[in-house]
C-alpha atoms as a PDB file:
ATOM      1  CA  UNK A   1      84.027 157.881 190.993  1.00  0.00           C
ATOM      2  CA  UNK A   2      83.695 155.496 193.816  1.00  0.00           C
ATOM      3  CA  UNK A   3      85.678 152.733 194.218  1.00  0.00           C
ATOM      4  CA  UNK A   4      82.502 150.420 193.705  1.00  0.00           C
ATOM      5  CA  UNK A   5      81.424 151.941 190.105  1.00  0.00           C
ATOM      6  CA  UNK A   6      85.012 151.382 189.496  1.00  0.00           C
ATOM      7  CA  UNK A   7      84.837 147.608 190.291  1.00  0.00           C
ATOM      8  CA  UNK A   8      81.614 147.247 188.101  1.00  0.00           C
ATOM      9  CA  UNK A   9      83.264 148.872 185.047  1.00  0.00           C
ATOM     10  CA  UNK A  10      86.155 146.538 185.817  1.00  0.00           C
ATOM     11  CA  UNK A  11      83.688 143.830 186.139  1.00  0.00           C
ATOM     12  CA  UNK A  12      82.092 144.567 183.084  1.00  0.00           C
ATOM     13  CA  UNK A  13      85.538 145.021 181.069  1.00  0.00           C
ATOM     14  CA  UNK A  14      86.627 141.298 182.692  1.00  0.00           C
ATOM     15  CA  UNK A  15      83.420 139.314 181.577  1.00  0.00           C
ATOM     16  CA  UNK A  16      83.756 141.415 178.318  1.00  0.00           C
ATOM     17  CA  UNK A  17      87.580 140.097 178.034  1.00  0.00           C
ATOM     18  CA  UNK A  18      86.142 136.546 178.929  1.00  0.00           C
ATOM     19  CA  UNK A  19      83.346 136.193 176.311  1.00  0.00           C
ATOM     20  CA  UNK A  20      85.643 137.899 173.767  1.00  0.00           C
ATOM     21  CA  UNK A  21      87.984 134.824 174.149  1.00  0.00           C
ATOM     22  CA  UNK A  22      85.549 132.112 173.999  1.00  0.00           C
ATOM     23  CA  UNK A  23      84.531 133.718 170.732  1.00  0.00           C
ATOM     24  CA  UNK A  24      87.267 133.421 169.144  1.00  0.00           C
ATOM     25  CA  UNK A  25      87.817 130.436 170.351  1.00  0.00           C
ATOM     26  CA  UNK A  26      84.567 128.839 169.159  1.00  0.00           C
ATOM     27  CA  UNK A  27      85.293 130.359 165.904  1.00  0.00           C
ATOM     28  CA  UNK A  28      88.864 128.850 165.554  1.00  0.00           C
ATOM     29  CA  UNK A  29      87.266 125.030 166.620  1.00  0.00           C
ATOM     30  CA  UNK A  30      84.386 125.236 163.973  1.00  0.00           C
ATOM     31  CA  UNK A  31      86.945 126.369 161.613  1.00  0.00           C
ATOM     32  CA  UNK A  32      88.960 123.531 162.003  1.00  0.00           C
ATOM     33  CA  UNK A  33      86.097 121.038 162.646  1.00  0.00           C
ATOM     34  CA  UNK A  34      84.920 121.874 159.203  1.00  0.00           C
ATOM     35  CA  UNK A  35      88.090 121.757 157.405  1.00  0.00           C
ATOM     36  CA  UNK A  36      88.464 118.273 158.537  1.00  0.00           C
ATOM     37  CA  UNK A  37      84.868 117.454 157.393  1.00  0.00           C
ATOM     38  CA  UNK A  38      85.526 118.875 154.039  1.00  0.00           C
ATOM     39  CA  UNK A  39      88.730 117.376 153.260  1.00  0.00           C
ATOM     40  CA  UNK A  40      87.751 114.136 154.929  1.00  0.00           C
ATOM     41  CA  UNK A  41      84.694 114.276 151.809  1.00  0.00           C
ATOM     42  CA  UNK A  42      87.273 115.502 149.211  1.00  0.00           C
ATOM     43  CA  UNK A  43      89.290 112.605 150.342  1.00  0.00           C
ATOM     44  CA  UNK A  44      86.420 109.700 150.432  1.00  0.00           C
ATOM     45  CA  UNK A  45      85.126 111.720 146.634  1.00  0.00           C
ATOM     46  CA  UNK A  46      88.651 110.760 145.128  1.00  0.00           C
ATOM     47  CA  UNK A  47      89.011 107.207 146.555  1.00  0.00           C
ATOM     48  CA  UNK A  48      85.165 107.185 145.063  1.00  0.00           C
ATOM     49  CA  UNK A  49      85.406 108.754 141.889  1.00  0.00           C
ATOM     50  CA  UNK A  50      89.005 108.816 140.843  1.00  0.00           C
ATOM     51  CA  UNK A  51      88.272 110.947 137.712  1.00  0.00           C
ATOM     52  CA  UNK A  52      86.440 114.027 139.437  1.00  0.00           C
ATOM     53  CA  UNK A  53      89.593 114.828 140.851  1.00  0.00           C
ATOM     54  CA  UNK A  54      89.725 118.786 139.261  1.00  0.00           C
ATOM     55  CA  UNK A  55      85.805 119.042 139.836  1.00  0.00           C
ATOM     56  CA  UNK A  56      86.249 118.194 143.465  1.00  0.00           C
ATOM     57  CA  UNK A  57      89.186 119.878 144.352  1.00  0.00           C
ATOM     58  CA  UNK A  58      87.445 123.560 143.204  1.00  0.00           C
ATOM     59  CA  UNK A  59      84.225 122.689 145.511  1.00  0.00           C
ATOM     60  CA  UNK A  60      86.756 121.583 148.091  1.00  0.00           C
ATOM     61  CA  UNK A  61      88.769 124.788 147.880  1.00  0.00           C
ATOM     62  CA  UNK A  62      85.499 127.258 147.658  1.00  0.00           C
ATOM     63  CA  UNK A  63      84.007 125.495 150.862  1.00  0.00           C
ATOM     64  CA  UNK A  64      87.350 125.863 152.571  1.00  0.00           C
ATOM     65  CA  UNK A  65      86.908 129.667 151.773  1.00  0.00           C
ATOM     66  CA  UNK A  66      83.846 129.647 153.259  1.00  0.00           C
ATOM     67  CA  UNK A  67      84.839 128.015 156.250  1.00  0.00           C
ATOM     68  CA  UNK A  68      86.975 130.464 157.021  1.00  0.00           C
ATOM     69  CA  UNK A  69      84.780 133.068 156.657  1.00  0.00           C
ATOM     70  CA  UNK A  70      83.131 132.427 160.014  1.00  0.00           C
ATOM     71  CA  UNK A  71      86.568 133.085 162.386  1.00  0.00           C
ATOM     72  CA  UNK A  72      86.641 136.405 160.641  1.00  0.00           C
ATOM     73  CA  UNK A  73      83.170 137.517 161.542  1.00  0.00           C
ATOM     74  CA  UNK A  74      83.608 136.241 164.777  1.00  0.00           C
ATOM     75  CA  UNK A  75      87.121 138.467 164.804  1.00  0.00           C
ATOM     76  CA  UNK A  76      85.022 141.669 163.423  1.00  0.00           C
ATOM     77  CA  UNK A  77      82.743 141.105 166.849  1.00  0.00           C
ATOM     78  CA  UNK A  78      85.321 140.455 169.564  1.00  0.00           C
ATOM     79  CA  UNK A  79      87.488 143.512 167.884  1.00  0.00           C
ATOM     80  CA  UNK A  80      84.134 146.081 168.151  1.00  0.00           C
ATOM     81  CA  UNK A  81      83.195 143.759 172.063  1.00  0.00           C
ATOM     82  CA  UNK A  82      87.146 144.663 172.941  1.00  0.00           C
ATOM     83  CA  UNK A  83      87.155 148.277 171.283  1.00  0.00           C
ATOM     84  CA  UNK A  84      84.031 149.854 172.050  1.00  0.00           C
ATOM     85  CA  UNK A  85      82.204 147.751 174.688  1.00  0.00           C
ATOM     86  CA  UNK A  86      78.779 148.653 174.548  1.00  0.00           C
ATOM     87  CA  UNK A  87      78.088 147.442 178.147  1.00  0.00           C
ATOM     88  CA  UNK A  88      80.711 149.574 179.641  1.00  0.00           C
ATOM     89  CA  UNK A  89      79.356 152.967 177.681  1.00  0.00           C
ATOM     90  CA  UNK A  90      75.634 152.180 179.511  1.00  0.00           C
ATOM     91  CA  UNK A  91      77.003 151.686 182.445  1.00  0.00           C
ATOM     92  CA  UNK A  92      78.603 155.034 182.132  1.00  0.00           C
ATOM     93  CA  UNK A  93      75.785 156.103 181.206  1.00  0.00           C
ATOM     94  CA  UNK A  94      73.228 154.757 183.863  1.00  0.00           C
ATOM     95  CA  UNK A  95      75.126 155.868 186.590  1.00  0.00           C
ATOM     96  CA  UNK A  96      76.299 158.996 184.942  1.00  0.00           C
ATOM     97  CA  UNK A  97      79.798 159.033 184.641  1.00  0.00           C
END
């Protein structure tokens, strides 16, 4: 290999590295963005409605779950972007290494 197709598959790995962090990091700010939406609700529902208390607190918890479904995803693709880059294997492949 030449030292340039190295630099392009190091390229490629970098950028990779790069939009694998802002992933997760997008994931981990709407995560907590919506937690403070929902509890902010669950808070303004009680101070409302003193007496849904147990009602509220279920929905509050099941949305929470929810919520932090989406860092997960976003986990499952930076783990598969970090583990087996797809832009690195065709690059490989187009200049047939």
């Amino acid at each position: 290999m030449t030292p340039d197709i190295i630099a392009q598959i190091g390229s490629v790995y970098a950028n990779t590295v790069l939009v694998v962090g802002f992933i997760l990091a997008a994931g981990v700010f709407a995560s907590a963005f919506g937690w403070a939406i929902i509890c902010s609700k669950y808070l303004e529902g009680i101070a409302r409605q003193p007496e849904m208390r147990a009602q509220l607190i279920g929905q509050m918890l099941f949305s929470g779950g929810l919520m932090e479904a989406f860092p997960m995803i976003g986990l499952g693709i930076a783990m598969f972007f970090t583990f087996a880059n797809p832009f690195a294997a065709s690059l490989r492949a187009a200049i047939g290494g």
